[in-house]
Protein backbone atom coordinates (compact mmCIF):
# COMPACT_ATOMS: atom_id res chain seq x y z
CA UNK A 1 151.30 69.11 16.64
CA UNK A 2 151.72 70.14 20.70
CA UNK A 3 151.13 67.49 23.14
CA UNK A 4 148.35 69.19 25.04
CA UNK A 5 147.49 68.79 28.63
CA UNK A 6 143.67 68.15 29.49
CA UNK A 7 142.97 69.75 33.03
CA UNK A 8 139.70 69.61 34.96
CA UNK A 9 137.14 72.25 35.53
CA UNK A 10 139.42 73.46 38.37
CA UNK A 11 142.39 74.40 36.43
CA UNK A 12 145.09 72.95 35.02
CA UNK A 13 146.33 69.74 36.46
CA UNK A 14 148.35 69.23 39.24
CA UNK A 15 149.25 66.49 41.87
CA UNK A 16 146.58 67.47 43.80
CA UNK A 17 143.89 67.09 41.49
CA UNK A 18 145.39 63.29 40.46
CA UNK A 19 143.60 60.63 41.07
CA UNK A 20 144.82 59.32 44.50
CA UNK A 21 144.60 55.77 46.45
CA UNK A 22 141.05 54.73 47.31
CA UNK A 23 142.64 54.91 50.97
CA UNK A 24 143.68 57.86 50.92
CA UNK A 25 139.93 59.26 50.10
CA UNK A 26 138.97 58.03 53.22
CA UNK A 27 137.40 60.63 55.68
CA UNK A 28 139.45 60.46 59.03
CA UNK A 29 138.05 59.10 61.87
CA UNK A 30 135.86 61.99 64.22
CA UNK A 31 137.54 62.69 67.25
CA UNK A 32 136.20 61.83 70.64
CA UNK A 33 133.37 64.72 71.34
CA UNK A 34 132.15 63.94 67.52
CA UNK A 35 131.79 59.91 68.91
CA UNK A 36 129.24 61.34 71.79
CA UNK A 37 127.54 63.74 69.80
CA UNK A 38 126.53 61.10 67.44
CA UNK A 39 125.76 58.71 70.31
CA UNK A 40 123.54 60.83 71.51
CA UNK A 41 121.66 61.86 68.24
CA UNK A 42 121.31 58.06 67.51
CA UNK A 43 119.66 57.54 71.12
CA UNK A 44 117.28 59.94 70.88
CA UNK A 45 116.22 59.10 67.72
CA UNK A 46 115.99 55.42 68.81
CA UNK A 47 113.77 57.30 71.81
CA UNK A 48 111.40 58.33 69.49
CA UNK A 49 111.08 55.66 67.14
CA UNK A 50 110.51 53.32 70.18
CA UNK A 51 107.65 55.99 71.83
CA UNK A 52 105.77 56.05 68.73
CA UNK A 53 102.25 56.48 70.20
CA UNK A 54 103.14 58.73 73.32
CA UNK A 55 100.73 60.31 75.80
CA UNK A 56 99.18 63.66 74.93
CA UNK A 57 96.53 64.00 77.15
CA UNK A 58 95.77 62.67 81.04
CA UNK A 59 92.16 62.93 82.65
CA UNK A 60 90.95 62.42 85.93
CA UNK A 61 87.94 59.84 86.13
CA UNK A 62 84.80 59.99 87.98
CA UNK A 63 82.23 57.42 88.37
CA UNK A 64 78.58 58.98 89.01
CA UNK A 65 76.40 56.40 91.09
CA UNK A 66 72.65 56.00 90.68
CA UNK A 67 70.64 59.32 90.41
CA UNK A 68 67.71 58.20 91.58
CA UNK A 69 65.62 54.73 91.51
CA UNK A 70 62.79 56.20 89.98
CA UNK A 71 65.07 57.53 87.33
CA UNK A 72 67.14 55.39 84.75
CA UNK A 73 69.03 56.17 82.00
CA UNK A 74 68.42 54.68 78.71
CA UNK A 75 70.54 54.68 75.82
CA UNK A 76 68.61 54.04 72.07
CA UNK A 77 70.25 53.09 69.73
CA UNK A 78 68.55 53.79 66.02
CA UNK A 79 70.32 51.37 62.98
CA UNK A 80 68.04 52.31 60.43
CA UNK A 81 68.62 55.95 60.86
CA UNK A 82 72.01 58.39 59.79
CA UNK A 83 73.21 60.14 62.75
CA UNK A 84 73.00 63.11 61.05
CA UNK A 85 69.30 62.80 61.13
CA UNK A 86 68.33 62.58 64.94
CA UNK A 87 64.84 62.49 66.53
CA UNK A 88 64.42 66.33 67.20
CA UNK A 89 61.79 69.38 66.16
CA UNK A 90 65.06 70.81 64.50
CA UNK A 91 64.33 68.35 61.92
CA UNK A 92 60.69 68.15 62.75
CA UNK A 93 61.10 64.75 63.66
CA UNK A 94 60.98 64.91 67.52
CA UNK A 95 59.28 62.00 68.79
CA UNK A 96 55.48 61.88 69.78
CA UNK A 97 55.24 59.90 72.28
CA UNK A 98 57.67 56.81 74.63
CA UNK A 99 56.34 54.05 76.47
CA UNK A 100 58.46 51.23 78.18
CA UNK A 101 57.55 47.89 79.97
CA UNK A 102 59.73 47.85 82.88
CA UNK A 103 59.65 43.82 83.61
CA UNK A 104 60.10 42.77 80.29
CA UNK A 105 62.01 45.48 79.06
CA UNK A 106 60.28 46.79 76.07
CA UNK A 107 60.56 50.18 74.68
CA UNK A 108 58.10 51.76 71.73
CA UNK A 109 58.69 55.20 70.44
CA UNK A 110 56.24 57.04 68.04
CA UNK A 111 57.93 59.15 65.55
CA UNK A 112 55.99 61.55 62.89
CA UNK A 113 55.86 60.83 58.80
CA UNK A 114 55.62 63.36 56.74
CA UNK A 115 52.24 62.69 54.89
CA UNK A 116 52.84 65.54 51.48
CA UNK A 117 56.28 63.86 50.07
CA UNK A 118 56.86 60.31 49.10
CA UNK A 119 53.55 59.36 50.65
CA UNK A 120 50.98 56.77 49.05
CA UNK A 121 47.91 59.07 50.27
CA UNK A 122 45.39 55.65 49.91
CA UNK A 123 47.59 53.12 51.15
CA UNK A 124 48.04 55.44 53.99
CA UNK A 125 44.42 55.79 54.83
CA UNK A 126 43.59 52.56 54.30
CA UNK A 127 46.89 51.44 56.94
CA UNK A 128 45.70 54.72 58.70
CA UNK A 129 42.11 53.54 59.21
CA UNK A 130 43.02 50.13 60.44
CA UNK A 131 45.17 51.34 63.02
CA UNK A 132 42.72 53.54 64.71
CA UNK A 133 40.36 50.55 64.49
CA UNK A 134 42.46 48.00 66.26
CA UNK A 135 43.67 50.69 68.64
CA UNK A 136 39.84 51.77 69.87
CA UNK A 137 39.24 48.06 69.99
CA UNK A 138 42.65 46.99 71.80
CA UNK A 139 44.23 49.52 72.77
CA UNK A 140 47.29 51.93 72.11
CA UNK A 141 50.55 49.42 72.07
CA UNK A 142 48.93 46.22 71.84
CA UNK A 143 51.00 45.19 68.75
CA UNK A 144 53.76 43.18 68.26
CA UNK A 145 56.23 41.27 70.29
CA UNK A 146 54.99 43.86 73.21
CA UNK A 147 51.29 43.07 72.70
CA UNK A 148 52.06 39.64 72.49
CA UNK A 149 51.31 39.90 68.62
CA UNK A 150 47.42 39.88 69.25
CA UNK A 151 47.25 36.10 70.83
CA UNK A 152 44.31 36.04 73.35
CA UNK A 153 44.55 39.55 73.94
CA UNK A 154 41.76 41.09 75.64
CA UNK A 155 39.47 44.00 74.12
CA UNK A 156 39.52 46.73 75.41
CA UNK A 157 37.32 49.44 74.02
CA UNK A 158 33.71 48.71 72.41
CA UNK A 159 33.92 47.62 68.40
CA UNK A 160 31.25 49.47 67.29
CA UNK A 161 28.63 49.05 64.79
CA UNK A 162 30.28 47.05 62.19
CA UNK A 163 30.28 48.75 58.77
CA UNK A 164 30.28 46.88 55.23
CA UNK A 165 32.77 46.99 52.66
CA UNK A 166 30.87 49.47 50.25
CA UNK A 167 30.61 51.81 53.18
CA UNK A 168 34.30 51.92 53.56
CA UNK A 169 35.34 52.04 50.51
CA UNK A 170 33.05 55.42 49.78
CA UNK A 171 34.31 57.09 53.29
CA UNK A 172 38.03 56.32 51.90
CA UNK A 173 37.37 57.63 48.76
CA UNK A 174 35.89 60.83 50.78
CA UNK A 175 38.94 60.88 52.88
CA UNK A 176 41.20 60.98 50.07
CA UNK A 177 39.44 63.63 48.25
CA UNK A 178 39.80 65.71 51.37
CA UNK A 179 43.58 64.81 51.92
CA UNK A 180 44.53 67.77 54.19
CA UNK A 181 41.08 67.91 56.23
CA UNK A 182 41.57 63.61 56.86
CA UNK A 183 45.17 64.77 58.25
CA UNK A 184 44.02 67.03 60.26
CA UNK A 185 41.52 64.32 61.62
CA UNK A 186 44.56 62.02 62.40
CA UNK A 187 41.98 59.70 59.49
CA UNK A 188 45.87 58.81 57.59
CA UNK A 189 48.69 56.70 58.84
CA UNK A 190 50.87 59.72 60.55
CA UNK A 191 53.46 58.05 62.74
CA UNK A 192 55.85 55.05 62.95
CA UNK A 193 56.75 53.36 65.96
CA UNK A 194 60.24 51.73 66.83
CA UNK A 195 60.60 49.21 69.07
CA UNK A 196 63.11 47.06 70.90
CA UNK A 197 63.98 45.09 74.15
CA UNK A 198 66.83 46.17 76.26
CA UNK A 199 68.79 43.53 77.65
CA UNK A 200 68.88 42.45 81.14
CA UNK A 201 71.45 42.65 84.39
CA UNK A 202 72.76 39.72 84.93
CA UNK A 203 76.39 40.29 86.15
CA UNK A 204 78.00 38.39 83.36
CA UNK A 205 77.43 40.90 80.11
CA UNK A 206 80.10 44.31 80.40
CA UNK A 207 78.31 47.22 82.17
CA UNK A 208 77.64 50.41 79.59
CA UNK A 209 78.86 53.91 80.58
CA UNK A 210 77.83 57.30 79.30
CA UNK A 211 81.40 59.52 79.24
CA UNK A 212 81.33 63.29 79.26
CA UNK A 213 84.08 65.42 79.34
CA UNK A 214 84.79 69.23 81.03
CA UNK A 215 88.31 70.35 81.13
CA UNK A 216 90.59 66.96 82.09
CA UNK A 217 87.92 65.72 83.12
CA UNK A 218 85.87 62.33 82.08
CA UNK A 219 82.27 61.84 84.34
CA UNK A 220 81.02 58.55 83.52
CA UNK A 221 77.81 57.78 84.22
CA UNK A 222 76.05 53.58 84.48
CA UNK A 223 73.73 52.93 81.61
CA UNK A 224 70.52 50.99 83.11
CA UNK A 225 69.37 50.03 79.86
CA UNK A 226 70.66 49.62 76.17
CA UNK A 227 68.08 48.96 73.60
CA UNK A 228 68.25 49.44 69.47
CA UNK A 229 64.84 50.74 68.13
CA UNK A 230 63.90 49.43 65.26
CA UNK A 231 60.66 49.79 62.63
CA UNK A 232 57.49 47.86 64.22
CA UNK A 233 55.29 47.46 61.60
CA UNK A 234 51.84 47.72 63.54
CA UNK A 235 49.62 49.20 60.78
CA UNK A 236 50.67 46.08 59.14
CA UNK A 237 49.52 44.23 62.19
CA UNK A 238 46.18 46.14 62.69
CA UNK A 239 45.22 45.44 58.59
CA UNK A 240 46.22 41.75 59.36
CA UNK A 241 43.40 41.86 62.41
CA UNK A 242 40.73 43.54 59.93
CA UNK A 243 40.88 40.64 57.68
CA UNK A 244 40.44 37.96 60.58
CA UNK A 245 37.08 40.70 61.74
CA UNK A 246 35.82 40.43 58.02
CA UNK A 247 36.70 36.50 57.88
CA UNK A 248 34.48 36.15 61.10
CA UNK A 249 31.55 37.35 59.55
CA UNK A 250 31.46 34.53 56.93
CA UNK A 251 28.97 31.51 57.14
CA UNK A 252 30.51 28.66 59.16
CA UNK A 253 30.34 26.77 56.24
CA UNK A 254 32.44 28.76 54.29
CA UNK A 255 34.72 29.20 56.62
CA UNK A 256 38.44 28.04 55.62
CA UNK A 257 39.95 25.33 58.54
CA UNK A 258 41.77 26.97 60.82
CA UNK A 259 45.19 25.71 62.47
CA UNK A 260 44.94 25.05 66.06
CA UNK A 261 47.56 26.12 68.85
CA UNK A 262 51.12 23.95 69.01
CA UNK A 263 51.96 24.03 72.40
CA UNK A 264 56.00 25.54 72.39
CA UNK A 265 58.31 25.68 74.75
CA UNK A 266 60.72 28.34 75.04
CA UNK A 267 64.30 27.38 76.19
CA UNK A 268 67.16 29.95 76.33
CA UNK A 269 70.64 29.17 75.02
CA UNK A 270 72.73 31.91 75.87
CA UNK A 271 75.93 30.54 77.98
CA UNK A 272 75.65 31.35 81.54
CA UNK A 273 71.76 31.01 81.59
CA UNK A 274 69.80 28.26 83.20
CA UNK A 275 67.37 26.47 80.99
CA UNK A 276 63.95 27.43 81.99
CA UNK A 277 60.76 25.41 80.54
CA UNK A 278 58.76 28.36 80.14
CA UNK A 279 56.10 27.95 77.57
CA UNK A 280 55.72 30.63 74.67
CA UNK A 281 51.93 31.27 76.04
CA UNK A 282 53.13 31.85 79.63
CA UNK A 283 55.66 34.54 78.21
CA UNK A 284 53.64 36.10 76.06
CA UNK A 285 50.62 36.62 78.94
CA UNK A 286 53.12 37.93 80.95
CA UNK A 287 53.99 40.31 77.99
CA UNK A 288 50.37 42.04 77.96
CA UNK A 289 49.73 41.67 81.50
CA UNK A 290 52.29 44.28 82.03
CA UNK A 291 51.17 47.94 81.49
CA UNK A 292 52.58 50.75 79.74
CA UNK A 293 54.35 53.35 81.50
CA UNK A 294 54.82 56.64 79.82
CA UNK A 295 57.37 59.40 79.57
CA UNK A 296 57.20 62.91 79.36
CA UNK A 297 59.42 63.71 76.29
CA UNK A 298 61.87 67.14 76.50
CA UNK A 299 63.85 68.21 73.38
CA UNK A 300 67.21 67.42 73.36
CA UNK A 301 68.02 71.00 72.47
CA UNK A 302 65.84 72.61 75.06
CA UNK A 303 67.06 74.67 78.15
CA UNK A 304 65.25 72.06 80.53
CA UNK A 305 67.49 69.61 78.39
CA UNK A 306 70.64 71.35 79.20
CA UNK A 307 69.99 71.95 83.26
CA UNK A 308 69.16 68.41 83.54
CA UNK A 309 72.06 67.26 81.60
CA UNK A 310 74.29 69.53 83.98
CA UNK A 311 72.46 68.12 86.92
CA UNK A 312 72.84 64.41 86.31
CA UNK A 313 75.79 63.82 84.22
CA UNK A 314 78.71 64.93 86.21
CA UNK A 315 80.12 64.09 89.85
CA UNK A 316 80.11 66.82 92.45
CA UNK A 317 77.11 68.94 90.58
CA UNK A 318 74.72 68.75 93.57
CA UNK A 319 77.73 70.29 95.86
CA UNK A 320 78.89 72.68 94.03
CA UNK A 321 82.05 71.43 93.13
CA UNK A 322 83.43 71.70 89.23
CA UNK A 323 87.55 72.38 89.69
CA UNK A 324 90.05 69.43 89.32
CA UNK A 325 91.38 70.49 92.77
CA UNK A 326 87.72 70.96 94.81
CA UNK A 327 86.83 67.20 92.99
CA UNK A 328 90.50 65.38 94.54
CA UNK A 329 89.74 67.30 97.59
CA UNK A 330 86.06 65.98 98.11
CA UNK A 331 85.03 62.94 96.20
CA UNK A 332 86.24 59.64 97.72
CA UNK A 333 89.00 57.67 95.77
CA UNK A 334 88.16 54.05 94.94
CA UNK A 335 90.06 51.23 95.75
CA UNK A 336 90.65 47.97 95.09
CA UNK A 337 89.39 44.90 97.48
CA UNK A 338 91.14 42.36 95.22
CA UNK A 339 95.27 41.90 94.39
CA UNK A 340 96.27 41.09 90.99
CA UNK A 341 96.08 37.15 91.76
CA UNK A 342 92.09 37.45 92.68
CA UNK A 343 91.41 39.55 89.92
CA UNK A 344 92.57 37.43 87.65
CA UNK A 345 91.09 34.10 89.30
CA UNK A 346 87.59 35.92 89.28
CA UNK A 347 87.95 36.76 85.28
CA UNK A 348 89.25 33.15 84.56
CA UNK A 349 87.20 30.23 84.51
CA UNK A 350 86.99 28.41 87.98
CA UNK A 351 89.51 25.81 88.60
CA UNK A 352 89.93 23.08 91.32
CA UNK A 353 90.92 24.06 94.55
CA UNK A 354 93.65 20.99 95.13
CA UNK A 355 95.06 21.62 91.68
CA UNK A 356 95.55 25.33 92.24
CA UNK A 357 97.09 24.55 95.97
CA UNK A 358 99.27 21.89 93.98
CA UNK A 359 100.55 24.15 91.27
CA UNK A 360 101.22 27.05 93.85
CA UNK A 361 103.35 24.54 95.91
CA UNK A 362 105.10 23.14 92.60
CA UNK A 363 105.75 27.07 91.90
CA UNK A 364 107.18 27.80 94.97
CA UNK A 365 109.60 25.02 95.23
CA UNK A 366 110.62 25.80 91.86
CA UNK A 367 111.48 29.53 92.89
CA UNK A 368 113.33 28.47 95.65
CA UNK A 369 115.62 25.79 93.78
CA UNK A 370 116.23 28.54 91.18
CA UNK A 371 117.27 30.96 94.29
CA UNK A 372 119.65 27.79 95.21
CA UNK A 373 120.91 27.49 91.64
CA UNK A 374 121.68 30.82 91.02
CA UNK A 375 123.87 31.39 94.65
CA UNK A 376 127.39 31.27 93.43
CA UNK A 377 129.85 31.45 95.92
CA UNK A 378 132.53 32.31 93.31
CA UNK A 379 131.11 35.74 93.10
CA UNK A 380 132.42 36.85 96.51
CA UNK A 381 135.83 38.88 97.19
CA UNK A 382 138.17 36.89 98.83
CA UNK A 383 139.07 39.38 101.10
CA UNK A 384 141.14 38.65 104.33
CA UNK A 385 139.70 39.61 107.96
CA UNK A 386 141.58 40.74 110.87
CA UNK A 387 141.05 38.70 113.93
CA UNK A 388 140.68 41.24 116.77
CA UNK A 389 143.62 40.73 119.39
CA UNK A 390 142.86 38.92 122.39
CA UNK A 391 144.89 39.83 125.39
């Protein structure tokens, strides 16, 4: 048998294809333009890596001052309702009517129910009924925290004749035969109010801004007051009054003891707030002394809506002036009345006046020892200088 040779895939064998040195299979070394051309890949790349959140956009900012002072902008905020739901007749929701107590900062909105789907038609006259009692009694908005939840609160309107129970119960029983005539009536619980308090101006809490954009521009606009609307239950608060009428009626001797007035006293604890000694009756007087003021309510998607929104919510609107260029040219810059070092003692806490004189001296002796330290003579050039030739 033939010794035979085994050659690779490339052909037969040769010195070539032998397995050579590990050091000789070394790649030689790139040549100087190769060294920069890398360099210069790996600092760009170390460019980008470092910029990883980079600027795509710039705007110029505007700040809109007060309108007017008889008109305020309010921003409501509703947690119990998806955003994709808002208060409009788009989804035949838009709000009925909008009240607000200016001093003590209460807002009530009236919103429609839908009275034909997942509606309890007796429950609803019965809440329905109640309502319009207390209400001709009371008063529209006399519920509640705003109403000073009915404590010596003042009638308003005449009671009436005062029916029994029997009577009532057969007129509801009418009413709910004739469903769609005792809606038509306004006889059935048809709306829901929401109701908050907007919080006060003191200087300490941040100052809210409404932001709208046109081009690179951002208009921002102060918010006067930021309330979050929430469910009142006043129907529940109107049957709760209708029990105390019918309890009334009943023989003093059968009456139940009733719990007499604590006097309270109201004290705030938020930080930055004096303690006040207020008492709970004094605030809540003050509460229903205040009147109602109304609003007049525009859809959000009407073309009053729209004018008044072009109107109000950007700088330059009442001049004529929309362009990035006519804005720079016409609107006064702001600037700054404090340096870095105020700025930062007026967010700080205050300190003592001696201990911040102290640390600035300690600071500056400090620097100037370090500026001592760090003068090196050795660093010079020991260069020679020609004396100038005196005759």
């Amino acid at each position: 048998m033939e010794d035979v040779e085994m050659a690779g895939v490339g052909g037969p064998s040769s010195p070539e294809n032998q397995k050579k040195p590990i050091d000789q299979l070394r790649s030689k070394p790139l040549d100087k333009d190769s060294r920069k051309l890398d360099t210069r890949l790996d600092s760009d790349e170390d460019e980008e890596d470092e910029d990883d959140d980079p600027i795509v956009m710039s705007y110029d900012m505007y700040i809109k001052p007060q309108v007017h002072a008889e008109r305020q902008f309010v921003v409501m905020q509703f947690p119990n309702r998806d955003s994709s739901q808002p208060y409009n007749e788009e989804y035949e929701s838009a709000p009925q009517a909008i009240r607000m107590k200016p001093k003590a900062g209460m807002f009530e909105m009236d919103v429609p129910i839908d009275p034909w789907h997942n509606y309890d038609r007796l429950k609803g006259i019965e809440m329905g009924g109640h309502l319009n009692k207390s209400n001709h009694i009371k008063g529209v908005g006399s519920h509640g925290l705003a109403g000073g939840f009915g404590i010596g609160a003042q009638p308003t309107g005449r009671a009436g004749r005062q029916k029994n129970p029997a009577t009532e119960v057969k007129e509801e029983g009418a009413r709910l035969q004739d469903f769609a005539g005792a809606v038509e009536r306004h006889q059935v619980l048809r709306k829901q109010t929401l109701g908050g308090q907007s919080v006060a101006k003191d200087g300490i809490r941040p100052q809210y801004m409404i932001g709208v954009f046109r081009e690179n521009q951002l208009h921002l606009t102060p918010v006067d007051h930021l309330v979050q609307m929430r469910p009142q239950f006043h129907h529940v608060d109107a049957a709760v009054e209708a029990e105390r009428r019918d309890a009334s009626k009943t023989p003093a001797a059968a009456r139940p003891q009733e719990a007499r007035a604590v006097h309270l006293t109201a004290k705030s604890a938020i930080d930055g707030e004096e303690e006040n000694d207020d008492t709970m009756a004094e605030r809540i007087a003050a509460v229903q002394a205040e009147q109602w003021k109304t609003f007049r309510i525009i859809d959000e998607n009407s073309n009053e809506a729209w004018k008044s929104y072009d109107e109000n919510m950007f700088v330059g609107h009442d001049k004529g002036l929309k362009t990035t260029e006519e804005l720079r040219a016409e609107i006064p810059k702001l600037s700054s009345v404090w340096n870095n070092a105020e700025y930062l003692d007026a967010l700080a806490p205050k300190r003592n006046a001696a201990k911040v004189k102290k640390e600035k001296t300690k600071t500056k002796g400090a620097v100037e020892e370090e500026e001592l330290e760090t003068f090196d003579l050795s660093d010079l050039d020991d260069t020679e200088v020609d004396e100038p030739d005196i005759d």
